[in-house]
N, C-alpha and C. Protein backbone atom coordinates (compact mmCIF):
# COMPACT_ATOMS: atom_id res chain seq x y z
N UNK A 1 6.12 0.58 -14.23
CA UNK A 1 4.94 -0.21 -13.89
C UNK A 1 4.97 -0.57 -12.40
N UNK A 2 4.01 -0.34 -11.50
CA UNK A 2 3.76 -0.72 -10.27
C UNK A 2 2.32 -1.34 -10.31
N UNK A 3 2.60 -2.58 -9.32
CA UNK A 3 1.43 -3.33 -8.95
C UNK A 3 0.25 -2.50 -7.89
N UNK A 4 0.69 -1.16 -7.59
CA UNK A 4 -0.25 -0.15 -6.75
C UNK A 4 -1.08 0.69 -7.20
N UNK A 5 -0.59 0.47 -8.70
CA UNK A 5 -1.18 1.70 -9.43
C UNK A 5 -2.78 1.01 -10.03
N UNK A 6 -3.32 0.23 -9.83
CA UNK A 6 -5.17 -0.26 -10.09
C UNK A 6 -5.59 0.19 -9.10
N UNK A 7 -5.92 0.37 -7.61
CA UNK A 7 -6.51 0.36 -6.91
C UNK A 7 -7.94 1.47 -7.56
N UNK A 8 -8.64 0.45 -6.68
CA UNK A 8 -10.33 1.05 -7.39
C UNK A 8 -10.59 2.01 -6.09
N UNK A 9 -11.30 2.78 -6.88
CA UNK A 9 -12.28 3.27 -5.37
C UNK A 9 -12.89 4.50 -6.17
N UNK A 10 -13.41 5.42 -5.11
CA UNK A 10 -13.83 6.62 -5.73
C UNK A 10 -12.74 7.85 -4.77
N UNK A 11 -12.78 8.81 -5.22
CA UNK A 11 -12.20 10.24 -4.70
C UNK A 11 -11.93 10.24 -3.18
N UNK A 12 -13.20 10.09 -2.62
CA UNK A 12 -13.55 9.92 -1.17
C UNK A 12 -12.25 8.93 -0.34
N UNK A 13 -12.78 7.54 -0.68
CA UNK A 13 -12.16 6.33 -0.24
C UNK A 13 -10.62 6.29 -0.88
N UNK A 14 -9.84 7.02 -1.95
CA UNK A 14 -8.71 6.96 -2.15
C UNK A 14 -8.12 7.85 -1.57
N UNK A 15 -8.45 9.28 -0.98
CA UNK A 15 -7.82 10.03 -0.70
C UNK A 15 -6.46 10.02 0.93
N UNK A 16 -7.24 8.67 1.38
CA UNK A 16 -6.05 8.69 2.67
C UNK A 16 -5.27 7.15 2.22
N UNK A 17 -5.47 7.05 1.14
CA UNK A 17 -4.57 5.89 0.51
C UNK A 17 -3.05 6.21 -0.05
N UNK A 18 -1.93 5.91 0.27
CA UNK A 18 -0.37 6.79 -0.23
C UNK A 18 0.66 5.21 0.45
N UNK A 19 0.39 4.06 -0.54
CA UNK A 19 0.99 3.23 -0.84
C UNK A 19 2.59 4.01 -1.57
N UNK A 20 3.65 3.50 -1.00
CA UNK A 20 4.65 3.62 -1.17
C UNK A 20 5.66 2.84 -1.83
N UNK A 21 6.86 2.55 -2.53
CA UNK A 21 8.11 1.22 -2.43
C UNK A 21 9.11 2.34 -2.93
N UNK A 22 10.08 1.16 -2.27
CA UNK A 22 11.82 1.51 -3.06
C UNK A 22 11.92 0.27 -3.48
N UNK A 23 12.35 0.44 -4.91
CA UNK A 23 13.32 -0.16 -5.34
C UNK A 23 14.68 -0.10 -5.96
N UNK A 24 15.57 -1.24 -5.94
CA UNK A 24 16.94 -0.58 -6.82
C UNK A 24 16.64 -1.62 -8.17
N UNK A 25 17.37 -0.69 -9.18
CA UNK A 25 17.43 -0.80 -10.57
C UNK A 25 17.79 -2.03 -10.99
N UNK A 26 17.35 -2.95 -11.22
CA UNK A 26 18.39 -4.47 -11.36
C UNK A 26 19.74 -4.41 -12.35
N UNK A 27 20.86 -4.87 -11.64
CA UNK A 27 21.80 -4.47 -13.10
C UNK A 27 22.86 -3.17 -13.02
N UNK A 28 22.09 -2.45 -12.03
CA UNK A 28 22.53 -1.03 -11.92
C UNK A 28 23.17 -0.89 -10.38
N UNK A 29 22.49 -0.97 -9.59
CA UNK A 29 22.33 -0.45 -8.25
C UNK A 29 21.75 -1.59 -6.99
N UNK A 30 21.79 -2.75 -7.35
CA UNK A 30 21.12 -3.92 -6.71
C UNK A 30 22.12 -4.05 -5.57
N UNK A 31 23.56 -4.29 -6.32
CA UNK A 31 24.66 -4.64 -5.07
C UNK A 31 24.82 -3.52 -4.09
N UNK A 32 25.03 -3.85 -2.71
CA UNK A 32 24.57 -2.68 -1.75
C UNK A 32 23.47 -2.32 -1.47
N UNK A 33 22.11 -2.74 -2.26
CA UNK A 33 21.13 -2.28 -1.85
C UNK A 33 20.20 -2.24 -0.15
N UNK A 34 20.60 -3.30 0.18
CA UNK A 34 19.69 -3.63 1.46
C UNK A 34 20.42 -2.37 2.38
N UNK A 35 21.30 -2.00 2.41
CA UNK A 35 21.00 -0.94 3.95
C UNK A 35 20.66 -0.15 3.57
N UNK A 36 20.18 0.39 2.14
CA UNK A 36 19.46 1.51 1.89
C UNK A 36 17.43 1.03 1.34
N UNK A 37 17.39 -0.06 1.44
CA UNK A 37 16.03 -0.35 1.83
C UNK A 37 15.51 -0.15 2.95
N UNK A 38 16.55 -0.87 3.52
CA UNK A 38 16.43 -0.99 5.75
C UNK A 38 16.22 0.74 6.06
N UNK A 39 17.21 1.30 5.20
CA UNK A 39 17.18 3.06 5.67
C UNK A 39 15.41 3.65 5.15
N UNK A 40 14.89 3.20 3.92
CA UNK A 40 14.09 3.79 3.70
C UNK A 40 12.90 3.13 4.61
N UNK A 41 12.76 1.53 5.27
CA UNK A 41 11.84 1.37 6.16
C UNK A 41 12.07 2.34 7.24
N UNK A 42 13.51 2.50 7.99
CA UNK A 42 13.62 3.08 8.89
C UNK A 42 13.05 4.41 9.24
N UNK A 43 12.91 5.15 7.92
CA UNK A 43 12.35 6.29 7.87
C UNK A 43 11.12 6.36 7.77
N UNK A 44 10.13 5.21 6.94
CA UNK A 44 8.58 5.25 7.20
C UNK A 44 8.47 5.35 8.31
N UNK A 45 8.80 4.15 9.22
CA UNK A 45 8.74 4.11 10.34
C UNK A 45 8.59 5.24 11.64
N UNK A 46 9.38 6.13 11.15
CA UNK A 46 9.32 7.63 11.69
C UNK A 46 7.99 8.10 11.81
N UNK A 47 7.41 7.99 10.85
CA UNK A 47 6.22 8.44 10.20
C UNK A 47 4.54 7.75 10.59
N UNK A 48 4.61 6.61 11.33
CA UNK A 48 3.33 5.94 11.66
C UNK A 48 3.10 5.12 10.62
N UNK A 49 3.66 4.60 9.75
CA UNK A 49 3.11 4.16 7.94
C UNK A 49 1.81 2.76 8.62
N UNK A 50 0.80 2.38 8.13
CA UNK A 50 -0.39 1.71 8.39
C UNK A 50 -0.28 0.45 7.84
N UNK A 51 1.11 -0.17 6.96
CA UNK A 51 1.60 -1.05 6.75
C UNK A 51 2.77 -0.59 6.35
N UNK A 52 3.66 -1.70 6.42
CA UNK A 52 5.22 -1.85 5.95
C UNK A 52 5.64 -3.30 5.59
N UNK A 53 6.17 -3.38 4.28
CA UNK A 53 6.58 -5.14 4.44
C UNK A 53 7.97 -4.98 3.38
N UNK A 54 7.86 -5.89 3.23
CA UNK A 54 9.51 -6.56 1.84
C UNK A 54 8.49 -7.77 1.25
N UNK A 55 8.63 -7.44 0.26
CA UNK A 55 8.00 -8.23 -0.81
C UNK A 55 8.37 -9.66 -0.72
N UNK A 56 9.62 -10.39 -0.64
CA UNK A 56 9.57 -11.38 -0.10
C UNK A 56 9.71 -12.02 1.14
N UNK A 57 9.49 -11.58 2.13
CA UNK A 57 9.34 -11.45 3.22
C UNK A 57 8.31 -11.93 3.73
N UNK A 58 7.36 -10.46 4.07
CA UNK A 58 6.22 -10.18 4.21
C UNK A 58 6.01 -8.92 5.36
N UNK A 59 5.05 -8.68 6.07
CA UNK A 59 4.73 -7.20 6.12
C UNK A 59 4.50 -7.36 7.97
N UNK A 60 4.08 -6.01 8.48
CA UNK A 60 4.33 -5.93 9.66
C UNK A 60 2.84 -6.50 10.53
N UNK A 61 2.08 -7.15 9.84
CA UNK A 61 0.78 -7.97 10.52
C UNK A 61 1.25 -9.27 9.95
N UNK A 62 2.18 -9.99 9.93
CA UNK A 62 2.46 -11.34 9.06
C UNK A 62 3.93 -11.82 10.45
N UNK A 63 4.65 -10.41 10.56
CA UNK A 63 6.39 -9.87 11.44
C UNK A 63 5.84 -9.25 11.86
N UNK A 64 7.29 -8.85 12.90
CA UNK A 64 6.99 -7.88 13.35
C UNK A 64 7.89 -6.47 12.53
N UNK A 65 7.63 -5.45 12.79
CA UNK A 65 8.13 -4.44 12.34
C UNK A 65 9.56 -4.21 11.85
N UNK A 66 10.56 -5.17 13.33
CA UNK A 66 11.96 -4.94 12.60
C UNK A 66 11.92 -6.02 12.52
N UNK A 67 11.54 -7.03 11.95
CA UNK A 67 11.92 -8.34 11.40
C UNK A 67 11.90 -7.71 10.33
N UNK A 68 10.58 -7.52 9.69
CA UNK A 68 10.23 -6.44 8.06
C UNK A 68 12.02 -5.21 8.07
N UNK A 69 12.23 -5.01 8.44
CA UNK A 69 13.36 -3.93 8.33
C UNK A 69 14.67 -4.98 7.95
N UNK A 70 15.04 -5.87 9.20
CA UNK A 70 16.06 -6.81 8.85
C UNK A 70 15.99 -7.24 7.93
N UNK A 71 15.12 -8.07 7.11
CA UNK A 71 15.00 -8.64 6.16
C UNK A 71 14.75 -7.85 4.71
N UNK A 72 14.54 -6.53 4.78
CA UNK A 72 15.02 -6.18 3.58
C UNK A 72 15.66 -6.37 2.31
N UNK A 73 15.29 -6.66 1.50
CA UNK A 73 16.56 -7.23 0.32
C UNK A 73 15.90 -7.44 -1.16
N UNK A 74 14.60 -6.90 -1.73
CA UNK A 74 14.41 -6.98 -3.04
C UNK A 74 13.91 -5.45 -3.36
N UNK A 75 12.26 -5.19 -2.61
CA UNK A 75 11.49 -4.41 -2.77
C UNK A 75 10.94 -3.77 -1.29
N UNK A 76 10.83 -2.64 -0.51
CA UNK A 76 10.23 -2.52 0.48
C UNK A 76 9.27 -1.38 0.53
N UNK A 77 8.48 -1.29 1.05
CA UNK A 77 6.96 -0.96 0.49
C UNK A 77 6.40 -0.32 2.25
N UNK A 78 5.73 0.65 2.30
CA UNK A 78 5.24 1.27 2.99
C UNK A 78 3.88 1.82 2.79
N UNK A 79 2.70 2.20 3.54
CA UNK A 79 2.02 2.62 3.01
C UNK A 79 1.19 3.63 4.01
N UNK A 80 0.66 4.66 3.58
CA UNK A 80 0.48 5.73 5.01
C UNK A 80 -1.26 6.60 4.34
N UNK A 81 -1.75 6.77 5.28
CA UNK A 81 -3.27 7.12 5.37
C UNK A 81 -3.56 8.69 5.63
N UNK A 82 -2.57 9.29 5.46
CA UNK A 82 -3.14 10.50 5.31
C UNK A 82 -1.68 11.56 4.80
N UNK A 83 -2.28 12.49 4.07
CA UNK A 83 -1.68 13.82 3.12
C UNK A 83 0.05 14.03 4.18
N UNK A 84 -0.18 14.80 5.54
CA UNK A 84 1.10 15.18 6.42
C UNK A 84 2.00 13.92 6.48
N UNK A 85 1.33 12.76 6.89
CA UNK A 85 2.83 12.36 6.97
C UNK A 85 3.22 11.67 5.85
N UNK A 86 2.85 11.54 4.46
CA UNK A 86 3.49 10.97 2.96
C UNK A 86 4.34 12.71 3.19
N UNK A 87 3.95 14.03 3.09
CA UNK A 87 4.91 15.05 3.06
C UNK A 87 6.54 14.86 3.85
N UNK A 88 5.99 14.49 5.51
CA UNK A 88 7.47 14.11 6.15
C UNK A 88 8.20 13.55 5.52
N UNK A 89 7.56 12.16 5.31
CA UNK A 89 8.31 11.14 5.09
C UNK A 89 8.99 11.51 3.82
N UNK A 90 8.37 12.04 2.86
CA UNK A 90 9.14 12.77 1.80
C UNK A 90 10.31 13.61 1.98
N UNK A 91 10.06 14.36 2.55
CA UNK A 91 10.79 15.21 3.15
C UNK A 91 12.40 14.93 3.80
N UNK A 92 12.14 13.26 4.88
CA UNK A 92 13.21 13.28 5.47
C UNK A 92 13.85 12.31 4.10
N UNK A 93 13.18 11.64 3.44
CA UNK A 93 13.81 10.90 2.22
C UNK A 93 14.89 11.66 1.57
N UNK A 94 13.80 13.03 1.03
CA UNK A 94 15.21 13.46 0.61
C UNK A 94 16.62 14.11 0.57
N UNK A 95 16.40 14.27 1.83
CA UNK A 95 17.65 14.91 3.10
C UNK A 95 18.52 13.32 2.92
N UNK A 96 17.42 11.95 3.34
CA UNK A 96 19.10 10.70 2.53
C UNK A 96 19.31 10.23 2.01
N UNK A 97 18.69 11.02 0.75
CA UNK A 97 19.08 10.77 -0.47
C UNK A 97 19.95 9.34 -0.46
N UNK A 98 18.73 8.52 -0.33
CA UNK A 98 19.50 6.77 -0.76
C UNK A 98 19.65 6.16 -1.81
N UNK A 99 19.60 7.32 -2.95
CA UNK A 99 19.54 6.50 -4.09
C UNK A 99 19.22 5.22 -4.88
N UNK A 100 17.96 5.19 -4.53
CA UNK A 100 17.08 4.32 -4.78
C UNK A 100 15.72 5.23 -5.36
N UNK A 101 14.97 3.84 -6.47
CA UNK A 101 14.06 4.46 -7.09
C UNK A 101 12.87 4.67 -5.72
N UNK A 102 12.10 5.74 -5.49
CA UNK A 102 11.40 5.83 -4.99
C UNK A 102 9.73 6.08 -5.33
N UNK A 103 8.72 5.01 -5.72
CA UNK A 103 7.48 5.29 -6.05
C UNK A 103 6.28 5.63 -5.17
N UNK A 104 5.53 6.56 -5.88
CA UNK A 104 3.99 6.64 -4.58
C UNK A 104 2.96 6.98 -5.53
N UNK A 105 1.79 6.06 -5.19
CA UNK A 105 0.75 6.17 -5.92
C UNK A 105 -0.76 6.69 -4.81
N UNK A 106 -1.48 7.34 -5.96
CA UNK A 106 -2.71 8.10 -5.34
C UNK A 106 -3.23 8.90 -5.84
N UNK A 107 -4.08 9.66 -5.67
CA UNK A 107 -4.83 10.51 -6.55
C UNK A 107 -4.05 11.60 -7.26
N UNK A 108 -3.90 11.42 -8.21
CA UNK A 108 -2.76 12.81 -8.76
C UNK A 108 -3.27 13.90 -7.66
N UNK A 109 -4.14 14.53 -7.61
CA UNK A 109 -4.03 15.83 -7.10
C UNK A 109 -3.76 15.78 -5.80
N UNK A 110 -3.42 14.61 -5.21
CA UNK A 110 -3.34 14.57 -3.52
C UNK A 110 -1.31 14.23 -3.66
N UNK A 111 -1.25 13.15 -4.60
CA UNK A 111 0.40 13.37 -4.90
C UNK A 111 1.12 14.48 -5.60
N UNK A 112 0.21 15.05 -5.99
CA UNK A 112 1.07 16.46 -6.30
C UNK A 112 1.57 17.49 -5.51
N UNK A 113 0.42 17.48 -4.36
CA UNK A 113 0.56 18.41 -3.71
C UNK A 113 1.64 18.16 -2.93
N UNK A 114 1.47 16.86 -2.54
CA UNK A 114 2.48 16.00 -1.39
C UNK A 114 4.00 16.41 -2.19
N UNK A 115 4.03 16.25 -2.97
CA UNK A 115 5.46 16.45 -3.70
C UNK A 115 5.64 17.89 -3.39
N UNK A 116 5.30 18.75 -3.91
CA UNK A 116 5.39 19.80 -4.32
C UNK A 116 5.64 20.64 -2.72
N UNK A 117 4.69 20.15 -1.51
CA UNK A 117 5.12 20.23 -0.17
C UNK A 117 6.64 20.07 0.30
N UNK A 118 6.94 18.96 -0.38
CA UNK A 118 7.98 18.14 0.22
C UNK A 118 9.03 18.57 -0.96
N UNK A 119 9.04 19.86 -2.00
CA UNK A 119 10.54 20.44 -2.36
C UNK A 119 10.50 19.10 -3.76
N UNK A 120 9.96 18.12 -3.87
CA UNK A 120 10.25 17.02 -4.62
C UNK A 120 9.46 17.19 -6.31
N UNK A 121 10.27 16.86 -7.07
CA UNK A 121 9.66 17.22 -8.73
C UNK A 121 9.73 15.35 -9.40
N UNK A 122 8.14 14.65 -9.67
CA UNK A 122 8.36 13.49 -9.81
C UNK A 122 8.85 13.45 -11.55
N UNK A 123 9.52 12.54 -11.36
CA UNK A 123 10.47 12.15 -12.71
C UNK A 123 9.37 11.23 -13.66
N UNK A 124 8.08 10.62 -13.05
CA UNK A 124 7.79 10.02 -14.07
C UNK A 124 6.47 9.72 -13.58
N UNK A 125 5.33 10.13 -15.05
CA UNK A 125 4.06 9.49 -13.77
C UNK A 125 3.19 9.11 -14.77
N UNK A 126 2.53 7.43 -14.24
CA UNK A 126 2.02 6.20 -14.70
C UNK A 126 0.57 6.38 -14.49
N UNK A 127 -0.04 6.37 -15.42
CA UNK A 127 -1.59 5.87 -15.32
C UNK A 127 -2.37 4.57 -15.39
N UNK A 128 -3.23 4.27 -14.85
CA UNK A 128 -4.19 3.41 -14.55
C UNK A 128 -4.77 3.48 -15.86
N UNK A 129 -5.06 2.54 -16.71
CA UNK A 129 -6.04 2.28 -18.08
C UNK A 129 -7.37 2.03 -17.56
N UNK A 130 -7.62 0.99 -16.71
CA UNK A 130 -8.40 0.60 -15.93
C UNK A 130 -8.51 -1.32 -16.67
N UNK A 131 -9.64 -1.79 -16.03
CA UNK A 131 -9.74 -3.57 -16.92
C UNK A 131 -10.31 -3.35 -17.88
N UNK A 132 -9.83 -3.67 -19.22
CA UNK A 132 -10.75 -4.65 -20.12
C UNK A 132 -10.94 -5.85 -20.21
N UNK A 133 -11.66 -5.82 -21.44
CA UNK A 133 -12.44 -7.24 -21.51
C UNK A 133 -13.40 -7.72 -20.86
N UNK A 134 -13.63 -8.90 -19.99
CA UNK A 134 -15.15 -9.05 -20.24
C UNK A 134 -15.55 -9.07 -18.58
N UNK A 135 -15.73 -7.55 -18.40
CA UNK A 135 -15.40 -7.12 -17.10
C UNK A 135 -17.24 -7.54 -16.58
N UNK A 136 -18.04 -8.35 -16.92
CA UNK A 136 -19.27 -8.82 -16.34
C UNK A 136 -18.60 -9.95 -15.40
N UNK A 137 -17.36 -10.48 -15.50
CA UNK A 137 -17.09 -11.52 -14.78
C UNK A 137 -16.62 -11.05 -13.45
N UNK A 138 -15.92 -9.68 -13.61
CA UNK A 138 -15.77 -9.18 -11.95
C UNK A 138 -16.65 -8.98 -10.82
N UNK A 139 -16.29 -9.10 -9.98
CA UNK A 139 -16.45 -8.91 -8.67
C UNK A 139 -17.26 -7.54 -8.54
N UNK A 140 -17.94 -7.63 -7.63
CA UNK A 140 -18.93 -6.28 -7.63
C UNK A 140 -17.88 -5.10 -7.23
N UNK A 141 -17.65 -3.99 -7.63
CA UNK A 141 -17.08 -3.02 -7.16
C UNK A 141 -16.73 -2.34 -5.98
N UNK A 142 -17.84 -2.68 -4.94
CA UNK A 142 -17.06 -2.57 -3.93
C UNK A 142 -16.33 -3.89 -2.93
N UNK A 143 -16.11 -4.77 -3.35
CA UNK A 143 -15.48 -6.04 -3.48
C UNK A 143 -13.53 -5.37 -3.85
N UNK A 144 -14.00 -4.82 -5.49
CA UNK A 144 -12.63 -4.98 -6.13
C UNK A 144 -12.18 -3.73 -4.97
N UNK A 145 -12.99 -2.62 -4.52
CA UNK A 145 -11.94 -1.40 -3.71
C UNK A 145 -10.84 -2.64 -2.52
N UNK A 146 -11.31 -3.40 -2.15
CA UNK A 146 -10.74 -3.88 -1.03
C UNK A 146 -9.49 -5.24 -1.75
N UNK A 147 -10.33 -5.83 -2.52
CA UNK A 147 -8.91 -6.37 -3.06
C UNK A 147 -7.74 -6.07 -3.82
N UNK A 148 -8.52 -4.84 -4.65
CA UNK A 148 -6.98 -4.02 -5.47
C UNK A 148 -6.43 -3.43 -4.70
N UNK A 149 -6.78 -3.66 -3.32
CA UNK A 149 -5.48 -3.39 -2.37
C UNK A 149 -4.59 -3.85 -2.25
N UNK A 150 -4.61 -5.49 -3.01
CA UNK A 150 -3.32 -6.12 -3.07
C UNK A 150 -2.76 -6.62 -4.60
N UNK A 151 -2.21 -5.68 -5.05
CA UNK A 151 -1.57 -5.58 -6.49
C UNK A 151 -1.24 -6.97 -6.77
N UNK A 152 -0.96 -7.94 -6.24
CA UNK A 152 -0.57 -9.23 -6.74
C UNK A 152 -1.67 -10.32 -6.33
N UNK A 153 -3.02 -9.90 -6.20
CA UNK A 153 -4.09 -10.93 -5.81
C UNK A 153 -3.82 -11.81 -5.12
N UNK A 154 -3.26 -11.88 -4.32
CA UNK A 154 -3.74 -12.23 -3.15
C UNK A 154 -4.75 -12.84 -1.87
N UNK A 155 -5.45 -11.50 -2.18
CA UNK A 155 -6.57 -11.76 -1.60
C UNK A 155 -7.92 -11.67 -2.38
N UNK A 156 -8.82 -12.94 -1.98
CA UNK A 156 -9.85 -13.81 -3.37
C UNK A 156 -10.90 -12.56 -2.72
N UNK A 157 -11.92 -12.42 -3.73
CA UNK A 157 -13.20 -11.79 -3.54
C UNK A 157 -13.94 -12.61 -2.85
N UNK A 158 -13.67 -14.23 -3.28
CA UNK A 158 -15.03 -15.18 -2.23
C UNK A 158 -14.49 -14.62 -0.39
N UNK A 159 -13.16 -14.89 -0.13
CA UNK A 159 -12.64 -14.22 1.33
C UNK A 159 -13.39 -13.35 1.87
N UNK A 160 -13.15 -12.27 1.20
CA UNK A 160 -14.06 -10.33 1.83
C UNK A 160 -15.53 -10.87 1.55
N UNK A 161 -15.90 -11.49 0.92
CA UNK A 161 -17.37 -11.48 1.11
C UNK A 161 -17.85 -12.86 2.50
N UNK A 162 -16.74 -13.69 2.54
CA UNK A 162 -16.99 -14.66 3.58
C UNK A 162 -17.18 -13.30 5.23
N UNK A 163 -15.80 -12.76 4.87
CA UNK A 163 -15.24 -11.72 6.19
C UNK A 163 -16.29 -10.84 6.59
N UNK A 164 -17.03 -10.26 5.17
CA UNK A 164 -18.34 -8.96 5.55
C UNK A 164 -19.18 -9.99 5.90
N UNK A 165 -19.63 -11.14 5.60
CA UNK A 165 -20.95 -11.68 6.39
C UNK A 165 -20.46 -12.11 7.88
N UNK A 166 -19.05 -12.84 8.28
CA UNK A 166 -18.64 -12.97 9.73
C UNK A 166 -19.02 -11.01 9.95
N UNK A 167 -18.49 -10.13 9.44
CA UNK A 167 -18.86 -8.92 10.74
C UNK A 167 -20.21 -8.67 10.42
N UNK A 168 -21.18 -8.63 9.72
CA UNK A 168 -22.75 -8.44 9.80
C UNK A 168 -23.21 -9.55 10.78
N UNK A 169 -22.64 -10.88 11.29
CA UNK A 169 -23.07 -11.64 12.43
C UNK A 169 -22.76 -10.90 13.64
N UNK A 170 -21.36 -10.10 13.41
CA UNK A 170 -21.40 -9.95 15.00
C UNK A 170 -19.48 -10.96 15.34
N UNK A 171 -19.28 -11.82 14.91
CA UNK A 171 -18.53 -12.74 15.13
C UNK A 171 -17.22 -12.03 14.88
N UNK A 172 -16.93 -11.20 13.83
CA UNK A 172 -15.47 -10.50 13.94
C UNK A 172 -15.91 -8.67 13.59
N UNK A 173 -14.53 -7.95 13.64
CA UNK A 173 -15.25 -6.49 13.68
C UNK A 173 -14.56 -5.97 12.60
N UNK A 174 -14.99 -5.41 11.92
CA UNK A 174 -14.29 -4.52 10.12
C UNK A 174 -12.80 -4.41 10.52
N UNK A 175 -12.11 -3.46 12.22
CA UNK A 175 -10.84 -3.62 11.79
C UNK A 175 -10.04 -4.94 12.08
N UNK A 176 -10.53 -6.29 12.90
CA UNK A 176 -9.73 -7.35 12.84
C UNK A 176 -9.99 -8.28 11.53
N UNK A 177 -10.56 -7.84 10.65
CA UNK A 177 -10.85 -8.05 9.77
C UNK A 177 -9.91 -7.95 8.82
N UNK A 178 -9.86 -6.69 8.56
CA UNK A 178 -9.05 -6.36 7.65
C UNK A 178 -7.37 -6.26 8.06
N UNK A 179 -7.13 -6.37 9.29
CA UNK A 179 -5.69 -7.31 9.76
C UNK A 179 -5.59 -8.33 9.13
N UNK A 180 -6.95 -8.87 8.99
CA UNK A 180 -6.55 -9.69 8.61
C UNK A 180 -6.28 -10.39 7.24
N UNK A 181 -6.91 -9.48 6.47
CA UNK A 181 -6.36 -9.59 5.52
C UNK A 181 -5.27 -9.16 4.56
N UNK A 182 -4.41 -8.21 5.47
CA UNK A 182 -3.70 -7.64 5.42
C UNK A 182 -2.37 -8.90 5.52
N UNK A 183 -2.75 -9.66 6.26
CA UNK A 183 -1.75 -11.00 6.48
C UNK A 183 -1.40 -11.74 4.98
N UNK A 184 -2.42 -11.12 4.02
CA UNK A 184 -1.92 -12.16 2.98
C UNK A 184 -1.76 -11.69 2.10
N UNK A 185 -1.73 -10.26 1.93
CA UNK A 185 -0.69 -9.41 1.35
C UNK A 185 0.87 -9.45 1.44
N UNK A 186 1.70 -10.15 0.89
CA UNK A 186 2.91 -10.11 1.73
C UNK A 186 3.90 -8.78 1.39
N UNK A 187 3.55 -8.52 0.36
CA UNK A 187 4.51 -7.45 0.18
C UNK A 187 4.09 -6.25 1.27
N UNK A 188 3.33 -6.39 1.48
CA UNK A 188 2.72 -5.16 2.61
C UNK A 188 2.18 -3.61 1.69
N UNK A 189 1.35 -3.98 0.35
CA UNK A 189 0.54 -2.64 0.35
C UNK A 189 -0.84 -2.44 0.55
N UNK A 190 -1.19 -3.44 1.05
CA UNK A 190 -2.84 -3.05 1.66
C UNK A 190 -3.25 -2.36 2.81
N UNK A 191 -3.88 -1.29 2.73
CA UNK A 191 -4.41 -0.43 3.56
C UNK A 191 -5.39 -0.65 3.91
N UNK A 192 -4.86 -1.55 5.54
CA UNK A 192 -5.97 -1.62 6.47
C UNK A 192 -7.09 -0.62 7.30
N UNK A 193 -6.20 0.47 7.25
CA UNK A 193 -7.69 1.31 7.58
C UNK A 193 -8.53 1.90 6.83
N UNK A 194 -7.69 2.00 5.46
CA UNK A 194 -8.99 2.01 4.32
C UNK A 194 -10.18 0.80 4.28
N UNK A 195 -9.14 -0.55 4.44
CA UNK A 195 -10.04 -1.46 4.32
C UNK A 195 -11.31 -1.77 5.26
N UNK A 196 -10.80 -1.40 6.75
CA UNK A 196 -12.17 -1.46 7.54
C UNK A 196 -13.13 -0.38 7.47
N UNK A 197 -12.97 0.68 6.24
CA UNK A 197 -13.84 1.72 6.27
C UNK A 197 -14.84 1.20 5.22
N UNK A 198 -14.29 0.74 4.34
CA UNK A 198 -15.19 -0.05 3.25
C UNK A 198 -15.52 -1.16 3.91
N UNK A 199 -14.91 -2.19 4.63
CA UNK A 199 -15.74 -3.87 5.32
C UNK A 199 -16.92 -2.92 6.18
N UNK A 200 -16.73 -1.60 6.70
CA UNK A 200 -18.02 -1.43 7.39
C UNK A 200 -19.30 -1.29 6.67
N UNK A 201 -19.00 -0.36 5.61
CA UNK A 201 -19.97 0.16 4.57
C UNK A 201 -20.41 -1.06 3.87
N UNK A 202 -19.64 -2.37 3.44
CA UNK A 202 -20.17 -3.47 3.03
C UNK A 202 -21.24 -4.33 3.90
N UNK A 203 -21.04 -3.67 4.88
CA UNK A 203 -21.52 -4.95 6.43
C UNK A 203 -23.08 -4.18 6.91
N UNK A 204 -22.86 -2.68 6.33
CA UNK A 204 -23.89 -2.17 6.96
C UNK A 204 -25.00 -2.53 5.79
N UNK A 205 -24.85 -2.38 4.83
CA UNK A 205 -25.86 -2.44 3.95
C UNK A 205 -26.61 -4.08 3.75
């Protein structure tokens, strides 16, 4: 079970979405873990990733980048916006082999390929059910694309709709926007440049 695996959207708007984490096994593999978290930020990092954080921590618009690395120590989470570099980063992962669980969520056919690029055969793969129940109470849909960016809610629907009417004034712009909401994500899997592609499309209409 991963808190990455709801994100709403359609085909289009998910496809440069490739939310990442390591974790170690509790029980199993916990002791020793942090320099092989720190190793697997170290290696997003290689890569450009469009956020990075530690779950209790928080992420690299909250820190700075190697604060997020130092502080490593439960869950660390990366997240990257397009097909080539989820392949690298795959790639150099498994050359160090850190033995740690490694998850990535996204459109099956865009993580398959990515795997299958990158020499890698996934051990296990989780589907989205989607919400039940008495889903008239949600948030308009393109609302939920921008907040199921943050698997642990986080961030309220009244917020993004306060944020799209500040950028339809003029007063802030889709991507300081979505920095900024990226700040209250702490684990660091919200994808800010997904998100200012949708705050625009919300702002224009």
């Amino acid at each position: 079970m991963t808190h990455t695996l709801h994100r709403r959207g359609t085909d289009t708007n998910l496809s440069g979405d490739f939310p990442m984490l390591c974790i170690p096994a509790q029980g199993f593999n916990t002791a020793g873990s942090k320099p092989k978290l720190q190793e697997f930020l170290k290696i997003a990092l290689r890569h450009n990733p469009v956020n990075l954080g530690e779950m209790k921590y928080g992420n690299m618009y909250s820190h700075s980048q190697e604060q997020v690395v130092e502080n490593a120590s439960g869950i660390a989470h990366a997240v990257f916006d397009n097909e080539a570099a989820v392949v690298a980063f795959m790639r150099d992962l498994k050359v160090a082999d850190i033995g740690l669980s490694v998850v990535i969520s996204g459109l099956f056919t865009a993580v398959n390929r990515c795997a299958q690029e990158a020499g890698l055969k996934p051990h296990t793969v989780e589907y989205s059910l989607g919400i039940w129940g008495n889903t008239d109470r949600l948030p308009e849909p393109e609302i939920l694309e921008v907040t199921t960016m943050c698997g642990h809610g986080m961030i309220s629907s009244n917020m993004v709709t306060s944020l799209v009417s500040e950028i339809k004034n003029g007063t802030k712009t889709a991507d300081a926007t979505a920095k900024e909401l990226a700040r209250s994500c702490c684990c660091g899997v919200f994808n800010p440049e997904r998100a200012t592609a949708l705050l625009q499309v919300m702002a224009a209409k």
